[in-house]
Protein backbone atom coordinates (compact mmCIF):
# COMPACT_ATOMS: atom_id res chain seq x y z
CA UNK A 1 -5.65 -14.69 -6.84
CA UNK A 2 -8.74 -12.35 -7.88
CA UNK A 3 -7.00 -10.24 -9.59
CA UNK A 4 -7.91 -10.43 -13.42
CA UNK A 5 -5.87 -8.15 -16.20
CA UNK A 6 -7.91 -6.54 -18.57
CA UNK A 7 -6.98 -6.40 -22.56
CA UNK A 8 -2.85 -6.53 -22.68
CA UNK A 9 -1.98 -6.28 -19.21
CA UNK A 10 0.08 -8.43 -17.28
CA UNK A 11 0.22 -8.77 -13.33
CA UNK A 12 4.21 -8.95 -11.94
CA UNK A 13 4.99 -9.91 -8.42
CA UNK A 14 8.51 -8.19 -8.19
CA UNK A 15 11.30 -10.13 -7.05
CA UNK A 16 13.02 -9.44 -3.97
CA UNK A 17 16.25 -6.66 -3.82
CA UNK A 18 19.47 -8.25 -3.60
CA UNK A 19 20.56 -7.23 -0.04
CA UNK A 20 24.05 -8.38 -0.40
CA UNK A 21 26.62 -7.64 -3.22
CA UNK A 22 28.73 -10.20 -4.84
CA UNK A 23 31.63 -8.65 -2.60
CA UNK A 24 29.59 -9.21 0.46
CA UNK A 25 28.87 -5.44 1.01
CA UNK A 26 24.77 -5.42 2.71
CA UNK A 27 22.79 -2.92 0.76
CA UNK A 28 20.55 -0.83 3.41
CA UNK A 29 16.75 -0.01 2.80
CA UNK A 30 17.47 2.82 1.50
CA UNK A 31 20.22 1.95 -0.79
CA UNK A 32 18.04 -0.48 -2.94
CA UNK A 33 17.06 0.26 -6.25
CA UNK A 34 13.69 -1.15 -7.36
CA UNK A 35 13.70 -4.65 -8.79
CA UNK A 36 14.02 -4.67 -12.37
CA UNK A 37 12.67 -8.49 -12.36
CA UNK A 38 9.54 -10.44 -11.57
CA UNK A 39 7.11 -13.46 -12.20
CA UNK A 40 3.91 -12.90 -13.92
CA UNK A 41 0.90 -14.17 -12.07
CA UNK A 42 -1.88 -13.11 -14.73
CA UNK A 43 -2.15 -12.22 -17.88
CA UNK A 44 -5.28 -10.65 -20.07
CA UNK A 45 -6.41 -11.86 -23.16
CA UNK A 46 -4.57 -9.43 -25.97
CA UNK A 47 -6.60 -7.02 -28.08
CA UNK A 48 -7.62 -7.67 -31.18
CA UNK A 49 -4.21 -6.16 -32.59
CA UNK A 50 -1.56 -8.20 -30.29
CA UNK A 51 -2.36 -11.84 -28.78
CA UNK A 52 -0.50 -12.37 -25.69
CA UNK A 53 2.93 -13.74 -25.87
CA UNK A 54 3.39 -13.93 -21.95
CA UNK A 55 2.42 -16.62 -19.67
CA UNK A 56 1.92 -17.63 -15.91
CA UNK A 57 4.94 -18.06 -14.57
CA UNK A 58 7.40 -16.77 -16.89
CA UNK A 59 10.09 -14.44 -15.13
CA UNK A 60 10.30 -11.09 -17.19
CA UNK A 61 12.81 -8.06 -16.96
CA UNK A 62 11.04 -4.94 -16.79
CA UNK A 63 11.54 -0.69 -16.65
CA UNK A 64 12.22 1.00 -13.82
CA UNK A 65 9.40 2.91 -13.85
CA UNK A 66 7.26 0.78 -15.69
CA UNK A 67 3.60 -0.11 -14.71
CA UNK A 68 1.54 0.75 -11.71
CA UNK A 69 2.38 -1.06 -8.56
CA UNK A 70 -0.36 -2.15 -6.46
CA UNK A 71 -0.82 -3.95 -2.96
CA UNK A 72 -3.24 -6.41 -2.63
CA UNK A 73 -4.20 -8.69 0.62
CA UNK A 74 -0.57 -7.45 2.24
CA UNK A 75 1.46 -7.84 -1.10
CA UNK A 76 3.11 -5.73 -3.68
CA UNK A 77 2.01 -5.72 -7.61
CA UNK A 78 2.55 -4.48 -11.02
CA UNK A 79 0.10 -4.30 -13.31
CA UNK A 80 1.63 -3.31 -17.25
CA UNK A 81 1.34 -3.76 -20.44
CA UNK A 82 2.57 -6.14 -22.46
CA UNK A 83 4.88 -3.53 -24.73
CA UNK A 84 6.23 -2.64 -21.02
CA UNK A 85 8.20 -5.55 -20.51
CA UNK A 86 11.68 -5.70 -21.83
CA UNK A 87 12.44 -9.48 -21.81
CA UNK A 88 11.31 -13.15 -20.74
CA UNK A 89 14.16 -15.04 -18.96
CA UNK A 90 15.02 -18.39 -19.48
């Protein structure tokens, strides 16, 4: 991957929608809200005021609107900050 984050900025490859509920109901295109969850690929190095608590390859919940998405060599991004994630799974 060439893409580097700058300062406290994180790079999130989303995690695919669900496309079928628990009651077996499919979910159309449409229908799908935007994944809350993803892995982080790359991290920065922290400013001088916050070190980086995230790593490569922890899964993270993050807000809806949260970061910028980007596509890169056919494939959807987020880059955000560090405050913008909400919590590490597992």
């Amino acid at each position: 991957m060439n893409i580097r984050p700058l300062a406290d900025r994180v790079l999130i490859e989303p995690t695919a929608a669900e496309e079928v509920t628990l009651g077996g109901i499919i979910i159309p295109d449409s229908a799908k809200e935007k994944p809350l969850r993803g892995n982080v690929l790359a991290v920065g190095n922290g400013t001088k005021d916050e070190e980086m608590v995230l790593k490569v390859g922890d899964q993270v919940l993050y807000g809806k609107y949260a970061g910028t998405e980007i596509e890169y060599d056919g494939s959807k991004y987020i880059i955000m900050r560090q405050s913008d994630v909400l919590a590490v799974i597992g």
